[in-house]
C-alpha atoms as a PDB file:
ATOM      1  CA  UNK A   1      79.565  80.842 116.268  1.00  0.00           C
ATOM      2  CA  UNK A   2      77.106  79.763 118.946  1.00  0.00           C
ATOM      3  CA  UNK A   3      78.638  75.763 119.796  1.00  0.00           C
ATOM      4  CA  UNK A   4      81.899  77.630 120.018  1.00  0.00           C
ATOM      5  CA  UNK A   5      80.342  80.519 122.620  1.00  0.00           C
ATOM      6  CA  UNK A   6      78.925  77.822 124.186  1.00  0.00           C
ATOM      7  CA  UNK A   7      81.946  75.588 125.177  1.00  0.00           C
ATOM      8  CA  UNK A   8      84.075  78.858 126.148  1.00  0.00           C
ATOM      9  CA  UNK A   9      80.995  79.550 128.408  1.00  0.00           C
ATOM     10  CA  UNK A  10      80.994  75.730 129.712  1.00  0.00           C
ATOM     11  CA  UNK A  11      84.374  76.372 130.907  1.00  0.00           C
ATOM     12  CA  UNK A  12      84.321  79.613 132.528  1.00  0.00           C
ATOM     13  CA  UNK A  13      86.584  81.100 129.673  1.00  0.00           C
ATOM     14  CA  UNK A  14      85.877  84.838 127.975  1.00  0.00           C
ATOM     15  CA  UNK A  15      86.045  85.354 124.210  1.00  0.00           C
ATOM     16  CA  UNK A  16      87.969  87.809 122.890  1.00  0.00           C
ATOM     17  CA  UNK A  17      86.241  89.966 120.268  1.00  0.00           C
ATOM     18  CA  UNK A  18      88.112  92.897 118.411  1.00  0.00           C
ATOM     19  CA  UNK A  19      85.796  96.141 116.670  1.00  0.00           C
ATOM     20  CA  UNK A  20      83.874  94.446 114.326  1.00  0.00           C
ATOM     21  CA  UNK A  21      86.183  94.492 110.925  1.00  0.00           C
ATOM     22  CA  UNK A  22      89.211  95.414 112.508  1.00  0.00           C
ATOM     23  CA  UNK A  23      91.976  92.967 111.529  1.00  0.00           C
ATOM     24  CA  UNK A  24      94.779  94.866 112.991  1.00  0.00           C
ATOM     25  CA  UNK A  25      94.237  93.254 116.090  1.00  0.00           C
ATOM     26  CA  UNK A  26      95.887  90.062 115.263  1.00  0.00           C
ATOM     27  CA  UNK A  27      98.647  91.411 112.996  1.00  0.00           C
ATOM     28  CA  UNK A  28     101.626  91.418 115.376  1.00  0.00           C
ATOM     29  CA  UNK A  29     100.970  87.634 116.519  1.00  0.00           C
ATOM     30  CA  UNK A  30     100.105  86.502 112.311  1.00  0.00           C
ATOM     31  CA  UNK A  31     103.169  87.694 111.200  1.00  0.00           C
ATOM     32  CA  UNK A  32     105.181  86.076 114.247  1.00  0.00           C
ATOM     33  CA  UNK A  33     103.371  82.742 113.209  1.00  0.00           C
ATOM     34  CA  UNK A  34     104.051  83.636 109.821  1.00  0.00           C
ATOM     35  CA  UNK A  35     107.767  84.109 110.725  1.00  0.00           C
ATOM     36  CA  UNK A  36     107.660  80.912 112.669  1.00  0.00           C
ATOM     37  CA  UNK A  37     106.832  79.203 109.383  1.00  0.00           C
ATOM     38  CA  UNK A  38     108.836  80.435 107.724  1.00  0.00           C
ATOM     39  CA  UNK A  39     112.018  79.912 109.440  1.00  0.00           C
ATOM     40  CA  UNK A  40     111.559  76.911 111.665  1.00  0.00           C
ATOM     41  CA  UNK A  41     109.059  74.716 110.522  1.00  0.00           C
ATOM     42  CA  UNK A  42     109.012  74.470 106.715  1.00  0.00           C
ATOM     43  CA  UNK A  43     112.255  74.226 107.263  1.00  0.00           C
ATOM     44  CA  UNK A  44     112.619  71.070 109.154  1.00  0.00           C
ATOM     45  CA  UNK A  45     111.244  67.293 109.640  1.00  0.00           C
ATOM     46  CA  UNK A  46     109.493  66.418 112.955  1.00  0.00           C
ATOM     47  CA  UNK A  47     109.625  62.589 114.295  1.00  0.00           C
ATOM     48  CA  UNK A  48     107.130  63.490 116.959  1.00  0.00           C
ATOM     49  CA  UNK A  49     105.219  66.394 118.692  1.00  0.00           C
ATOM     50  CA  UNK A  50     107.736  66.743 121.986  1.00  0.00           C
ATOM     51  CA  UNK A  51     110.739  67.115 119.196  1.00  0.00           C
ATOM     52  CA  UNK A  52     108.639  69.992 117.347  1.00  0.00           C
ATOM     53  CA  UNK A  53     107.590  71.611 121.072  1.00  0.00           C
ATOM     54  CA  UNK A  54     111.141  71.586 121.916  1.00  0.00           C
ATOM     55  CA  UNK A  55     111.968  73.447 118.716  1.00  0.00           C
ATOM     56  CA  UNK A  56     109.240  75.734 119.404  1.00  0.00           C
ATOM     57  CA  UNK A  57     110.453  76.677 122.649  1.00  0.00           C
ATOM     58  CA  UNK A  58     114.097  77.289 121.440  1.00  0.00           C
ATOM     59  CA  UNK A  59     112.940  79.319 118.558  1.00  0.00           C
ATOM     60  CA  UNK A  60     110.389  81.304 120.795  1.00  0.00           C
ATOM     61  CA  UNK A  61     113.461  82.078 123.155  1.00  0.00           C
ATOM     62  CA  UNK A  62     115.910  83.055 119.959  1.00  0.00           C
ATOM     63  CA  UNK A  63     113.210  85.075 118.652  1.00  0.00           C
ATOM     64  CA  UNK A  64     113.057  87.529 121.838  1.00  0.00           C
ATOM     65  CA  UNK A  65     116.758  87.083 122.681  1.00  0.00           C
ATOM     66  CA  UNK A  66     119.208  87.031 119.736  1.00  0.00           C
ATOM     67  CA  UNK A  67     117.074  87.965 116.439  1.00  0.00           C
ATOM     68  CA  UNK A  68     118.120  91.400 115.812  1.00  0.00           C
ATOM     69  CA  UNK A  69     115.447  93.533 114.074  1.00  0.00           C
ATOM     70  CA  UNK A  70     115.669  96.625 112.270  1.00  0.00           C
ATOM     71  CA  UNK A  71     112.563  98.126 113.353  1.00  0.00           C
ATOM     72  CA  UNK A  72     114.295  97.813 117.020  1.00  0.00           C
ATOM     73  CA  UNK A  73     117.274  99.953 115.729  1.00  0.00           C
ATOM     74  CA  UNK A  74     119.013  96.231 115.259  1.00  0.00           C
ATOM     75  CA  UNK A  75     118.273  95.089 118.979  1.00  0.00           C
ATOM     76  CA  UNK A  76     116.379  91.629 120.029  1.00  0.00           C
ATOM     77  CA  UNK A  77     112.640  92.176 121.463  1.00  0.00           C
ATOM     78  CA  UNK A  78     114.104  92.097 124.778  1.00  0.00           C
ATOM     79  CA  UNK A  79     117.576  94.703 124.273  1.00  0.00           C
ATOM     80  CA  UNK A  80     114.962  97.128 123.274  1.00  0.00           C
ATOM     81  CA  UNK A  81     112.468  96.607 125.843  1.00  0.00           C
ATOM     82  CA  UNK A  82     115.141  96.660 128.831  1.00  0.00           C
ATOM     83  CA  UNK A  83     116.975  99.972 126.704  1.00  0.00           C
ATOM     84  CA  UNK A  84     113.763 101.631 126.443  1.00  0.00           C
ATOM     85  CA  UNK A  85     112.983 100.686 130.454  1.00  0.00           C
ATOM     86  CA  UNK A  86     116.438 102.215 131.129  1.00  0.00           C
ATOM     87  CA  UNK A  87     115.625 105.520 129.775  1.00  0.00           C
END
């Protein structure tokens, strides 16, 4: 979209563009904001923006701290990075 080229241009920022087609690119981030959904937000009522950034932020740091995952042999984001660093 041109007006939006333009205003990333305006302020010295660089689009980032992906293979024509290829929607892989986004899939790990959609389906963390798909999980954020799901388990934070629909979830619960905001009064106000700072209570919802402050959720954000607490879920963000439970999501790469204590949520186990099965893909990551049942280790958080970061146990498996700092186990796979180790080796």
């Amino acid at each position: 979209m041109p007006a939006w080229r333009q205003q990333l241009a305006q302020r010295g920022l660089t689009q980032s563009m992906s293979r024509k087609g290829n929607c892989l690119d986004n899939a790990a981030m959609e389906r963390f904001f798909a999980t954020l959904k799901s388990e934070l937000f629909y979830l619960r009522r905001f009064d106000c923006i700072e209570q919802l950034q402050h959720a954000i932020c607490q879920y963000i740091d439970y999501y790469n701290h204590e949520r186990i995952s099965t893909k990551l042999k049942g280790l958080s984001p970061v146990q498996y990075r700092t186990q796979a660093s180790n080796t």
